[in-house]
PDB file of N, CA and C in Angstrom:
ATOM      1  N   UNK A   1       0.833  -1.174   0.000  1.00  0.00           N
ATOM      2  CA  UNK A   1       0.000   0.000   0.000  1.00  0.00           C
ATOM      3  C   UNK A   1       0.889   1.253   0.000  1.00  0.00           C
ATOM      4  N   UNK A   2       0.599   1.894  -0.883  1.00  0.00           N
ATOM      5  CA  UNK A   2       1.477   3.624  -0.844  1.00  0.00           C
ATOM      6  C   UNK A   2       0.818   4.305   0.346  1.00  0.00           C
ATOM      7  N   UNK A   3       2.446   4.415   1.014  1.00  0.00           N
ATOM      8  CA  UNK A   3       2.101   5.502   2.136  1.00  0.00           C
ATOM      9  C   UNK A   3       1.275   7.228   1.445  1.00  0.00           C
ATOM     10  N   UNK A   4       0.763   7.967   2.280  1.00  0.00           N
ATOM     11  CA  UNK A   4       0.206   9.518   2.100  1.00  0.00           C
ATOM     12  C   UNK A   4       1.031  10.160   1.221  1.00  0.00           C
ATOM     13  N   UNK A   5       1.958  10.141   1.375  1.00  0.00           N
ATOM     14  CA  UNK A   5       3.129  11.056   0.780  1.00  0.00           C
ATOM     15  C   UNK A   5       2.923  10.619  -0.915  1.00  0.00           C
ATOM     16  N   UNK A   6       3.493   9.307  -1.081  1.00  0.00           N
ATOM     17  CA  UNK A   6       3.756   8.701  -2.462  1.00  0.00           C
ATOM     18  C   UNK A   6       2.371   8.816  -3.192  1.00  0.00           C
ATOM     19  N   UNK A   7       1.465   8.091  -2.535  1.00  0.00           N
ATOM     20  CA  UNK A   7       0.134   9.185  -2.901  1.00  0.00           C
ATOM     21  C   UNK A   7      -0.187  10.134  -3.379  1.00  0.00           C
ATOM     22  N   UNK A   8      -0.085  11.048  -2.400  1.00  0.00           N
ATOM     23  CA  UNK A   8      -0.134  12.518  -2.962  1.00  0.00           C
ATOM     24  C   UNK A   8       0.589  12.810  -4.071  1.00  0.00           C
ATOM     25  N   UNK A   9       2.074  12.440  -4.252  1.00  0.00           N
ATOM     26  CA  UNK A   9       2.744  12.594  -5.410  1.00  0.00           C
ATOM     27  C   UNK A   9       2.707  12.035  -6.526  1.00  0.00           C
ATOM     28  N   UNK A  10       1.668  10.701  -6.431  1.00  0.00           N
ATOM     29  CA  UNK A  10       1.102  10.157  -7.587  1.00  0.00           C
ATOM     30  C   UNK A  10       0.070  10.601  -7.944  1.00  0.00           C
ATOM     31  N   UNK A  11      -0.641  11.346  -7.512  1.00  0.00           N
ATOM     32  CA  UNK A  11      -1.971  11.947  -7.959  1.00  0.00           C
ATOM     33  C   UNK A  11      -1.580  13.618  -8.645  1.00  0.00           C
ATOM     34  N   UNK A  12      -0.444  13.904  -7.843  1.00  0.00           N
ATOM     35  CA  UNK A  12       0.047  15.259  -8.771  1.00  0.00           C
ATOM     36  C   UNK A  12       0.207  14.968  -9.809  1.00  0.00           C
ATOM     37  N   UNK A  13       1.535  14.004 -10.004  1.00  0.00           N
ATOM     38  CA  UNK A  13       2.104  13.834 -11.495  1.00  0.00           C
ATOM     39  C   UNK A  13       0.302  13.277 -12.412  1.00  0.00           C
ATOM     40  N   UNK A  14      -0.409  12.228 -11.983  1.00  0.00           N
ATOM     41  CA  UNK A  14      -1.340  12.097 -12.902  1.00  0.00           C
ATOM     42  C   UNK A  14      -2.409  13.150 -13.293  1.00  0.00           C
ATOM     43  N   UNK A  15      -2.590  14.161 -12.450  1.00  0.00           N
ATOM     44  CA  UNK A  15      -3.371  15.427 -12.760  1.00  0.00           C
ATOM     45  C   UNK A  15      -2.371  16.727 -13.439  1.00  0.00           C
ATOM     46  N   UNK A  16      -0.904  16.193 -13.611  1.00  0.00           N
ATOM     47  CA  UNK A  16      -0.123  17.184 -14.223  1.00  0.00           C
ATOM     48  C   UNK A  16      -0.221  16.487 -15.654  1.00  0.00           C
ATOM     49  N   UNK A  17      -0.140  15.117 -15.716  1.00  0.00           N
ATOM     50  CA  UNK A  17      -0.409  14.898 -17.140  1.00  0.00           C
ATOM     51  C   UNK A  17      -1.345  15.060 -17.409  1.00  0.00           C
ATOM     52  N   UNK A  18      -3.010  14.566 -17.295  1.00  0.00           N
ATOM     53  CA  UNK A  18      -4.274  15.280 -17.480  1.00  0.00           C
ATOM     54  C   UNK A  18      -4.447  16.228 -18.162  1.00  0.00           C
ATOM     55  N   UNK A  19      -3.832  17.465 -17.324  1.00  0.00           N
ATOM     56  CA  UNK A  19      -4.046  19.006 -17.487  1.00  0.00           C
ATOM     57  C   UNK A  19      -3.109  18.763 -19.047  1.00  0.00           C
ATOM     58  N   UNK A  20      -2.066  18.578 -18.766  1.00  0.00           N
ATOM     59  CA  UNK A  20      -0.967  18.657 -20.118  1.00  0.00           C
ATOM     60  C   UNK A  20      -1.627  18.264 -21.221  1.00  0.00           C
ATOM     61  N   UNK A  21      -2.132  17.249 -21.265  1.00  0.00           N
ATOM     62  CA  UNK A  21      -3.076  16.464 -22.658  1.00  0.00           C
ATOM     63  C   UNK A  21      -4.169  17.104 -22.666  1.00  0.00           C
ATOM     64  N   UNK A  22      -5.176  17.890 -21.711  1.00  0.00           N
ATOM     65  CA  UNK A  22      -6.276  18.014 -22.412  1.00  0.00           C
ATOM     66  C   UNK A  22      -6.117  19.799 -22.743  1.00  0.00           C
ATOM     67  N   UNK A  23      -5.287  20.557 -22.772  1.00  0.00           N
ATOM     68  CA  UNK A  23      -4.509  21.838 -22.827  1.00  0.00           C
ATOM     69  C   UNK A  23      -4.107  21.533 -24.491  1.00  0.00           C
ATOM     70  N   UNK A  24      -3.083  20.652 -24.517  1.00  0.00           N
ATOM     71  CA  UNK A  24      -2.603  20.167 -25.622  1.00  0.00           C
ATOM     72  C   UNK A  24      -4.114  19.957 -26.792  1.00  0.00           C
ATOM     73  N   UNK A  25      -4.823  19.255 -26.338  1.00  0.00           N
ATOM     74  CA  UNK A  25      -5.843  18.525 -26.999  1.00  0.00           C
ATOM     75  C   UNK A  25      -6.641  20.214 -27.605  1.00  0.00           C
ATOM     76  N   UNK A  26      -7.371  20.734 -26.606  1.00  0.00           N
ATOM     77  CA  UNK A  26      -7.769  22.010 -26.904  1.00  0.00           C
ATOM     78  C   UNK A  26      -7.056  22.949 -28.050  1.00  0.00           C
ATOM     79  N   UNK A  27      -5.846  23.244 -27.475  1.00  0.00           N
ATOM     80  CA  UNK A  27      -5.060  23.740 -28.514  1.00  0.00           C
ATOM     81  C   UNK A  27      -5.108  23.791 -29.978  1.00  0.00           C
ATOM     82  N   UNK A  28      -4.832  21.967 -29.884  1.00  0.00           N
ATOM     83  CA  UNK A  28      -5.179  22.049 -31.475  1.00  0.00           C
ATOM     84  C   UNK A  28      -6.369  21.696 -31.800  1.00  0.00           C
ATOM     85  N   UNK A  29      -7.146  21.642 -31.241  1.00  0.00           N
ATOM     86  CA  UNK A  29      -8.798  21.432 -31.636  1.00  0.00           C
ATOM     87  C   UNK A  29      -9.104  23.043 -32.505  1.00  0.00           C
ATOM     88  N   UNK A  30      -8.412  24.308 -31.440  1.00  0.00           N
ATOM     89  CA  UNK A  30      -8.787  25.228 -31.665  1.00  0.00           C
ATOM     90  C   UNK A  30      -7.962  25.449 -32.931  1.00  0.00           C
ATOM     91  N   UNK A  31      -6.671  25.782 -32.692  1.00  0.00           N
ATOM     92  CA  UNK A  31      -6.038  25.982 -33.871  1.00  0.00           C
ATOM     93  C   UNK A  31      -6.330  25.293 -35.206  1.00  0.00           C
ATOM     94  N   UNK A  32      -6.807  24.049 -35.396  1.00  0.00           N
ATOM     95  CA  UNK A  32      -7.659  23.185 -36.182  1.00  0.00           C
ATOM     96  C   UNK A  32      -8.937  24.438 -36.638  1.00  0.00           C
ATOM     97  N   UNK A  33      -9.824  24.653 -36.189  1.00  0.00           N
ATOM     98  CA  UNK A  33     -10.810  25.362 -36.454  1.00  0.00           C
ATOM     99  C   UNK A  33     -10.038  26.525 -37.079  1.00  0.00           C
ATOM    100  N   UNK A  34      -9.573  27.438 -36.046  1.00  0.00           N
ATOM    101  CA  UNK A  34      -9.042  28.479 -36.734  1.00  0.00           C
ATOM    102  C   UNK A  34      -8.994  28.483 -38.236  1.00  0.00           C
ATOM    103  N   UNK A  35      -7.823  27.312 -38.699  1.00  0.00           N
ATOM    104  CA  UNK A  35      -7.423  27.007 -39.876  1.00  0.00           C
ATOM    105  C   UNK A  35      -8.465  27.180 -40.962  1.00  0.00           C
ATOM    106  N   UNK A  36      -9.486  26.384 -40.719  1.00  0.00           N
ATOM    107  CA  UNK A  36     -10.776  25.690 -41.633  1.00  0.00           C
ATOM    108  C   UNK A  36     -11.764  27.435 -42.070  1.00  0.00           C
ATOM    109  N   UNK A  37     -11.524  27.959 -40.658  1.00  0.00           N
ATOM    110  CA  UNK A  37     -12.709  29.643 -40.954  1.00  0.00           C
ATOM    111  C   UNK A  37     -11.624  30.602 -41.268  1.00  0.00           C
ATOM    112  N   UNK A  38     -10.588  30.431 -41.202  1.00  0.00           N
ATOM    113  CA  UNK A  38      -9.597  31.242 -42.292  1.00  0.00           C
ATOM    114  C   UNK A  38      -9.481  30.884 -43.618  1.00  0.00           C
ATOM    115  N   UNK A  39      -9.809  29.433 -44.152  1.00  0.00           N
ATOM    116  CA  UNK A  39     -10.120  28.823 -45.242  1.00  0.00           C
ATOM    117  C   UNK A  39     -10.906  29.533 -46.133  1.00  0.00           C
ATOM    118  N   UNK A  40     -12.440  29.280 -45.116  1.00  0.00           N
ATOM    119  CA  UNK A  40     -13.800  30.113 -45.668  1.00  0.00           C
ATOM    120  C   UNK A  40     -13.664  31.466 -45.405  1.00  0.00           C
ATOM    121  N   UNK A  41     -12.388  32.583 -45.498  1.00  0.00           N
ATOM    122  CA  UNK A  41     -12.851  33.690 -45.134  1.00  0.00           C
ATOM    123  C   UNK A  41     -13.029  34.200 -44.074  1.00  0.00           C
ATOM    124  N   UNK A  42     -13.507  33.504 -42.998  1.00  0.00           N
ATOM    125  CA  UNK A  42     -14.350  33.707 -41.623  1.00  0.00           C
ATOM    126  C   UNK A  42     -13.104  34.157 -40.490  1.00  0.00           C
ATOM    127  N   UNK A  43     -12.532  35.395 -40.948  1.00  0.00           N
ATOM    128  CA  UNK A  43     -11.068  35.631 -40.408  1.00  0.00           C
ATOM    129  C   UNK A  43     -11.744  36.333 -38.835  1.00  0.00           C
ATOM    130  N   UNK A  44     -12.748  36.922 -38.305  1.00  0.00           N
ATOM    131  CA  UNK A  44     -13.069  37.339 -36.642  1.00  0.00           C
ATOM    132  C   UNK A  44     -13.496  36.024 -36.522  1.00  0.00           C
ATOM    133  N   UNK A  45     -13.977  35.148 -36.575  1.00  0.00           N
ATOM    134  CA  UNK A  45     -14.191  33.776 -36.038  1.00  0.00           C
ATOM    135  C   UNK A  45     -13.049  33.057 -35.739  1.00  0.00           C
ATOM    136  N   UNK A  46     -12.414  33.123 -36.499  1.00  0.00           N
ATOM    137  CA  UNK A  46     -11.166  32.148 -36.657  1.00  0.00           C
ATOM    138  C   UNK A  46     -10.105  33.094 -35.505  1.00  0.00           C
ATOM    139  N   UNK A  47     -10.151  34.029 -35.837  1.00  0.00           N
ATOM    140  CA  UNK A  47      -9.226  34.867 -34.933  1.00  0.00           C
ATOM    141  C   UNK A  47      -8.971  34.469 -33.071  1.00  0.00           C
ATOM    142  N   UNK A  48     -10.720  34.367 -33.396  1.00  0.00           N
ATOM    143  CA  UNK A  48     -10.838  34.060 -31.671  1.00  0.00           C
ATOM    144  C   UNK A  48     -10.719  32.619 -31.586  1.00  0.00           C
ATOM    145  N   UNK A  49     -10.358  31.639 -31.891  1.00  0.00           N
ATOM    146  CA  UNK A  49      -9.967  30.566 -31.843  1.00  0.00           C
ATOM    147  C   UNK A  49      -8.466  30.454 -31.958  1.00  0.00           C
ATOM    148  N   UNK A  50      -7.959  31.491 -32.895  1.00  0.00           N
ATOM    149  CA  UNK A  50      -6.153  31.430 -32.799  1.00  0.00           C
ATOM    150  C   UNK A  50      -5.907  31.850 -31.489  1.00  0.00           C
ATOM    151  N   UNK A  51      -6.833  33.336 -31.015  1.00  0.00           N
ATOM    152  CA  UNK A  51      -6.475  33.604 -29.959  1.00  0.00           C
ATOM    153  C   UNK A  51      -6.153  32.344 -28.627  1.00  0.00           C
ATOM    154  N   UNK A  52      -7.079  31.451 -28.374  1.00  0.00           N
ATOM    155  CA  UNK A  52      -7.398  30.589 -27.419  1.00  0.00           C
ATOM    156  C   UNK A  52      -6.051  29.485 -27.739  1.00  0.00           C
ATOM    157  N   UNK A  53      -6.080  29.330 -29.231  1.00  0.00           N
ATOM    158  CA  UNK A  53      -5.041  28.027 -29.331  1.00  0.00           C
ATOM    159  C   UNK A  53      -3.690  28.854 -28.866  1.00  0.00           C
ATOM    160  N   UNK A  54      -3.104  30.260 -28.916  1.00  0.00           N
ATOM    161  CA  UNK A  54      -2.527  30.832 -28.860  1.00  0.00           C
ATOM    162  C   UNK A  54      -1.706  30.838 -27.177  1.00  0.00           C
ATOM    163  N   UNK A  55      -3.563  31.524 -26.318  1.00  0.00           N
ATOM    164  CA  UNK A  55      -3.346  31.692 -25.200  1.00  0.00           C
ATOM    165  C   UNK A  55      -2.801  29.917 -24.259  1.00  0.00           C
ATOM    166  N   UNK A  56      -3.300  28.794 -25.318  1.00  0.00           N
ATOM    167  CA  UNK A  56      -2.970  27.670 -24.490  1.00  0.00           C
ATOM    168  C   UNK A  56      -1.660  27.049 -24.867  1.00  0.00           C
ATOM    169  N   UNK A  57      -0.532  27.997 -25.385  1.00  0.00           N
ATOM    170  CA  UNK A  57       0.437  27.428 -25.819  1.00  0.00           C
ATOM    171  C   UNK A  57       1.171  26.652 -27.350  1.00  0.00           C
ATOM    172  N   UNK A  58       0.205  26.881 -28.121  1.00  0.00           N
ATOM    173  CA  UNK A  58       0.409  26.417 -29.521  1.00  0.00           C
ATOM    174  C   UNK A  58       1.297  27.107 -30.067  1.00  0.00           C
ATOM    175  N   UNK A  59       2.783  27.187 -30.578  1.00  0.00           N
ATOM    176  CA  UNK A  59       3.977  27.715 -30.917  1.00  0.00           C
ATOM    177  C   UNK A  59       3.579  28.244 -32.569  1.00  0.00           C
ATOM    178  N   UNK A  60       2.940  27.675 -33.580  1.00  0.00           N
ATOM    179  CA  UNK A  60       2.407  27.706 -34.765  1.00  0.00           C
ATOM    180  C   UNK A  60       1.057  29.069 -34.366  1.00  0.00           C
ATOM    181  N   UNK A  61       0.596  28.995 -33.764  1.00  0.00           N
ATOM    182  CA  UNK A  61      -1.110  29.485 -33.570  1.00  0.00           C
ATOM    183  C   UNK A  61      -0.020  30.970 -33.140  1.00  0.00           C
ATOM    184  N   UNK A  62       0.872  31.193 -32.324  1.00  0.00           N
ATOM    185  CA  UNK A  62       1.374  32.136 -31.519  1.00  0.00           C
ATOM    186  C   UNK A  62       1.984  32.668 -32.802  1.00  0.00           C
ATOM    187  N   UNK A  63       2.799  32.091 -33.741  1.00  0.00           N
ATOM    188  CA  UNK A  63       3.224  32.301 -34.799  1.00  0.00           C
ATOM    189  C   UNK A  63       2.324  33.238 -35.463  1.00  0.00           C
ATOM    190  N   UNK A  64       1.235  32.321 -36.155  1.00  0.00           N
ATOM    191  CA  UNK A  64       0.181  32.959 -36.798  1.00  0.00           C
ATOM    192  C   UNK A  64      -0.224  34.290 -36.486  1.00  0.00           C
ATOM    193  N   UNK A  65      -0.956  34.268 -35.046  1.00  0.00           N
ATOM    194  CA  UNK A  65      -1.740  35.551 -34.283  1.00  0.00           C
ATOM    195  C   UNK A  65      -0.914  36.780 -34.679  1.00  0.00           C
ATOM    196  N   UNK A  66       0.336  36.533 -34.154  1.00  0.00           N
ATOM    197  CA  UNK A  66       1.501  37.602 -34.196  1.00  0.00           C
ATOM    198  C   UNK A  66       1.793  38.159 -35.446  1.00  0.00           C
ATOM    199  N   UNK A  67       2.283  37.172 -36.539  1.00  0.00           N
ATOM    200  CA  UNK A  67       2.041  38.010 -38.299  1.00  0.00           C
ATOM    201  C   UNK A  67       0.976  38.309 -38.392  1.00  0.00           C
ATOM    202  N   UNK A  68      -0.569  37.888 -38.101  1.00  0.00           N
ATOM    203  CA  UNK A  68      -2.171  38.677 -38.695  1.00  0.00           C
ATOM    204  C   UNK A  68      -2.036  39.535 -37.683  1.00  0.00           C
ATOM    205  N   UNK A  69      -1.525  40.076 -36.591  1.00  0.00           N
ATOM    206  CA  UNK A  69      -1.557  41.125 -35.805  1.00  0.00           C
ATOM    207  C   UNK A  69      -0.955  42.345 -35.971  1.00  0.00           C
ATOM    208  N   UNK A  70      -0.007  41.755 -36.464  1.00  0.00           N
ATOM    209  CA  UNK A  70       1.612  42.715 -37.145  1.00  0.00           C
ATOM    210  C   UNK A  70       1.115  43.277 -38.204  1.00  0.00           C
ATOM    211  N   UNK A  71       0.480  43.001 -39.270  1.00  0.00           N
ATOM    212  CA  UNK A  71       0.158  42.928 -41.000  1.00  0.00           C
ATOM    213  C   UNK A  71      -1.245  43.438 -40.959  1.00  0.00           C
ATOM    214  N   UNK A  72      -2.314  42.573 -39.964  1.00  0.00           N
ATOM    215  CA  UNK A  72      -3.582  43.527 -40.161  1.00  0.00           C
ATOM    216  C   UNK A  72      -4.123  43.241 -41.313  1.00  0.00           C
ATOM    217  N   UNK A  73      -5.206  44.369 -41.739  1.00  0.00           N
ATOM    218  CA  UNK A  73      -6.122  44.965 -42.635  1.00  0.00           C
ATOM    219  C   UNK A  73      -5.112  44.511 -43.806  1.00  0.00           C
ATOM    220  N   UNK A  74      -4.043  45.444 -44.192  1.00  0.00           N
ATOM    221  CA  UNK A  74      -3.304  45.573 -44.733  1.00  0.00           C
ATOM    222  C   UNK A  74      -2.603  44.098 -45.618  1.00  0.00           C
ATOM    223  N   UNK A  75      -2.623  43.082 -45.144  1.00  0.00           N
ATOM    224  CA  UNK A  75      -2.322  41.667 -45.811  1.00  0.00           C
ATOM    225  C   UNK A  75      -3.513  40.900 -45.145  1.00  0.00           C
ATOM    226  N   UNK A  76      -4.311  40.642 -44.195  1.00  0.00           N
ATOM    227  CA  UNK A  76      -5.098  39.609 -44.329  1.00  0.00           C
ATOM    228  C   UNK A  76      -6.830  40.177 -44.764  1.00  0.00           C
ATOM    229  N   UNK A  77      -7.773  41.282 -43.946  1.00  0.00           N
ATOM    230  CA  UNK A  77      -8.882  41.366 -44.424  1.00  0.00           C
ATOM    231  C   UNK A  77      -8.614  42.479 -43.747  1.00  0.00           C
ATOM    232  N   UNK A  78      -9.872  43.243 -43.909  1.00  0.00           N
ATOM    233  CA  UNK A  78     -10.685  44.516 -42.766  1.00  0.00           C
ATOM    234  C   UNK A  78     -11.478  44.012 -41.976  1.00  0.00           C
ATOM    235  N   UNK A  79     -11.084  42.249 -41.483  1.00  0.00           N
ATOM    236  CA  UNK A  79     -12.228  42.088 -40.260  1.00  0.00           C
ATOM    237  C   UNK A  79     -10.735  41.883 -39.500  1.00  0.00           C
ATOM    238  N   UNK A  80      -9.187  41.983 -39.668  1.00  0.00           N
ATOM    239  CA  UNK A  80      -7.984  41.418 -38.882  1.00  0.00           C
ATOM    240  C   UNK A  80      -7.619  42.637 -38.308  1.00  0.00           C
ATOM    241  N   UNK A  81      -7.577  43.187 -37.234  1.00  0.00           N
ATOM    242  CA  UNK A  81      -7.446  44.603 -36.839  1.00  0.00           C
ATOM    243  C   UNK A  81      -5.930  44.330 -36.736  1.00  0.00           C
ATOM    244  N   UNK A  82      -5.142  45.731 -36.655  1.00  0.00           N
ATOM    245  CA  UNK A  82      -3.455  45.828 -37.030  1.00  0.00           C
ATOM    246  C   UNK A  82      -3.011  46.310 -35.610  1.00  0.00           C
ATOM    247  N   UNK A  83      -2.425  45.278 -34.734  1.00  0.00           N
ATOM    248  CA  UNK A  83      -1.785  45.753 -33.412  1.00  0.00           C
ATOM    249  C   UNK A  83      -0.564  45.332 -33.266  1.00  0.00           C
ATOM    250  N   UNK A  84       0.288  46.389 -33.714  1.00  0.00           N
ATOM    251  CA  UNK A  84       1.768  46.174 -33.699  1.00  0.00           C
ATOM    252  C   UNK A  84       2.107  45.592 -32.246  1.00  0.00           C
ATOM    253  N   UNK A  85       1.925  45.963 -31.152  1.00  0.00           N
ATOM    254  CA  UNK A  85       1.818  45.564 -29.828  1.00  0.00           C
ATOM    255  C   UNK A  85       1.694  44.466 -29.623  1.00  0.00           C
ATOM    256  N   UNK A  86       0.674  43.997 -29.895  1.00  0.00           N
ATOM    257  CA  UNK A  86       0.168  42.393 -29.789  1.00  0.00           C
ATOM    258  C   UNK A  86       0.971  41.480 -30.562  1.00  0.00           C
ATOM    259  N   UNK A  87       0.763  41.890 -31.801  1.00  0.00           N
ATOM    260  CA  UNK A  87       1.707  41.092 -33.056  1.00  0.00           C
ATOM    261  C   UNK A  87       3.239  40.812 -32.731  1.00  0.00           C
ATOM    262  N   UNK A  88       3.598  41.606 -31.839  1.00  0.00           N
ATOM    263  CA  UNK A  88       5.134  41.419 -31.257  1.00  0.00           C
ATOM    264  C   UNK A  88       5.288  40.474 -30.309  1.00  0.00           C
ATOM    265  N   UNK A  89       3.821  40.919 -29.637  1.00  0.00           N
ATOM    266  CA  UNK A  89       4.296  40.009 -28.233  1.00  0.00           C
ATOM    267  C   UNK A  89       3.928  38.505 -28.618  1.00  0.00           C
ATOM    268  N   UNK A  90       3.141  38.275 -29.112  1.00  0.00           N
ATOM    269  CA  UNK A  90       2.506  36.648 -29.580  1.00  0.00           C
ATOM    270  C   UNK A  90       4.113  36.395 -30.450  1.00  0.00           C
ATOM    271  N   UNK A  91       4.595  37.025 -31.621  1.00  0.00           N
ATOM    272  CA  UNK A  91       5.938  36.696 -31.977  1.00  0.00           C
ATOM    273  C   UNK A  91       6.865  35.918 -31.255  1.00  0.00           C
ATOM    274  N   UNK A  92       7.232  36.654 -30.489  1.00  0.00           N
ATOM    275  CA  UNK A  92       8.553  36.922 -29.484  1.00  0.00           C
ATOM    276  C   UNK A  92       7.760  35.435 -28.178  1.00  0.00           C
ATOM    277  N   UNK A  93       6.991  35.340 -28.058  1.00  0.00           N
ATOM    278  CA  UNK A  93       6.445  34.017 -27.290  1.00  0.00           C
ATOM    279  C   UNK A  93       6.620  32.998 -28.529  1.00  0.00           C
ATOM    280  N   UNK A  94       6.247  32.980 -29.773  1.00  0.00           N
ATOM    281  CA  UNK A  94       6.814  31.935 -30.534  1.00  0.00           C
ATOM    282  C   UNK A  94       8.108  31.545 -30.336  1.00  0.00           C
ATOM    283  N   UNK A  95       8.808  32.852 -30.984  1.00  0.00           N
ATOM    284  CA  UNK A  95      10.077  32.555 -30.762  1.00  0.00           C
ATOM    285  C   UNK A  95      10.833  32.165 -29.624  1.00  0.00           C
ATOM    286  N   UNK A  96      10.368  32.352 -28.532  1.00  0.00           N
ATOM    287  CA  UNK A  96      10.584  31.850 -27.165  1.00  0.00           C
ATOM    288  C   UNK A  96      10.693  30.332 -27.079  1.00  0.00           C
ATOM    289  N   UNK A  97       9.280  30.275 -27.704  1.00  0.00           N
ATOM    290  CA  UNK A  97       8.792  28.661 -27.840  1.00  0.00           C
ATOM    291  C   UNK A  97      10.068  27.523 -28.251  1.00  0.00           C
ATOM    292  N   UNK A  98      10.788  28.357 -29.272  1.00  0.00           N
ATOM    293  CA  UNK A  98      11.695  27.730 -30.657  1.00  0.00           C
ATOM    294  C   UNK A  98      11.232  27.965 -31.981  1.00  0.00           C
ATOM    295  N   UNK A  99      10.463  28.613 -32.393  1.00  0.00           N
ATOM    296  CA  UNK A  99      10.233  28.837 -33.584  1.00  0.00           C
ATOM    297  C   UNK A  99      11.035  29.939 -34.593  1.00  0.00           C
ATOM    298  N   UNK A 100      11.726  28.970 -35.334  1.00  0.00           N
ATOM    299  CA  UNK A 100      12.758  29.791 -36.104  1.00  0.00           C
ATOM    300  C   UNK A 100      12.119  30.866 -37.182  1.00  0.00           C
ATOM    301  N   UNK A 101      10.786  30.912 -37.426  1.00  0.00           N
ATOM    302  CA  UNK A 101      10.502  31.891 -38.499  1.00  0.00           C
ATOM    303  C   UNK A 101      10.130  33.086 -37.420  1.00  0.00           C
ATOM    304  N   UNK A 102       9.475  32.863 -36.651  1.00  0.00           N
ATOM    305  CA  UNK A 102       9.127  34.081 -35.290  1.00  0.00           C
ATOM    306  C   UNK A 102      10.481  34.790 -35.565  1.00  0.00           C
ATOM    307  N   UNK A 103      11.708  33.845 -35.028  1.00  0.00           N
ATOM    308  CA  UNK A 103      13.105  34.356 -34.655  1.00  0.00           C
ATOM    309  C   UNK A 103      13.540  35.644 -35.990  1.00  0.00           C
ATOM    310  N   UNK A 104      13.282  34.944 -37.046  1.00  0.00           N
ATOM    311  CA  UNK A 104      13.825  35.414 -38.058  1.00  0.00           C
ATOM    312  C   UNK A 104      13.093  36.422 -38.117  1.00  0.00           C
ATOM    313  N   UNK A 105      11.453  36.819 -38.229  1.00  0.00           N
ATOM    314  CA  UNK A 105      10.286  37.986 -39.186  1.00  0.00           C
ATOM    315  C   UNK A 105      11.082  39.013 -37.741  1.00  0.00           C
ATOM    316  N   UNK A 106      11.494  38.448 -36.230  1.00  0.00           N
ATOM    317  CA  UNK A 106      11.647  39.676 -35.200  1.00  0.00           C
ATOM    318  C   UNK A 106      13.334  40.313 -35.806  1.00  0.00           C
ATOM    319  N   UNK A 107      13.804  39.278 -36.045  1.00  0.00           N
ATOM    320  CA  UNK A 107      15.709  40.014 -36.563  1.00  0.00           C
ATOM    321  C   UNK A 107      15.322  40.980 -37.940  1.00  0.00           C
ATOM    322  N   UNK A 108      14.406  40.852 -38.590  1.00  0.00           N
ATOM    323  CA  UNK A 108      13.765  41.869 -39.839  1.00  0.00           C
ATOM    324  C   UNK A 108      13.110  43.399 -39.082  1.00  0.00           C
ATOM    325  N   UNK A 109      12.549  42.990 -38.291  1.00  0.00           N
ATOM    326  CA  UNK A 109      11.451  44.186 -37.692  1.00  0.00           C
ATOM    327  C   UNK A 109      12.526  45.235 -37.708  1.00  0.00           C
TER     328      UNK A 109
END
């Protein structure tokens, strides 16, 4: 029988993986969608789904948000509003991530 202690520390690690997979799972569920209503056009729908895949860690989605944030109106639609601010910071969290094109579009800026 596991003493209290080993216990407790087996129920962390299994609710730390949990959380990890269903975070993960979300992610790209969302970023998935995103994709499909940027397909059809549907760039404020999709937006708020990059946002979410974004906010849960998706290195690609953080990618994304950050160039349609950066670029705007101006390269994607007049429903993608242009926030240099934002577009940097979602970047620079890619690139954080490891993402070598983040790394590279921020050594251009």
């Amino acid at each position: 029988m596991l003493n209290s202690r080993k216990l407790v520390r087996s129920l962390a690690i299994t609710a730390s993986i949990f959380l990890t997979f269903t975070t993960s799972c979300n992610a790209e569920n969302n970023w998935t969608s995103a994709q499909e209503m940027f397909a059809e056009h549907r760039f404020s729908a999709g937006l708020v789904h990059l946002q979410k895949a974004a906010e849960s860690g998706d290195r690609d989605a953080r990618r994304t948000l950050g160039l349609m944030l950066l670029y705007g109106k101006s390269l994607y639609s007049t429903e993608v509003p242009t926030d240099r601010a934002q577009g940097l910071k979602w970047l620079r969290l890619a690139a954080i991530d490891g993402c070598e094109t983040s790394r590279y579009m921020l050594s251009k800026l």
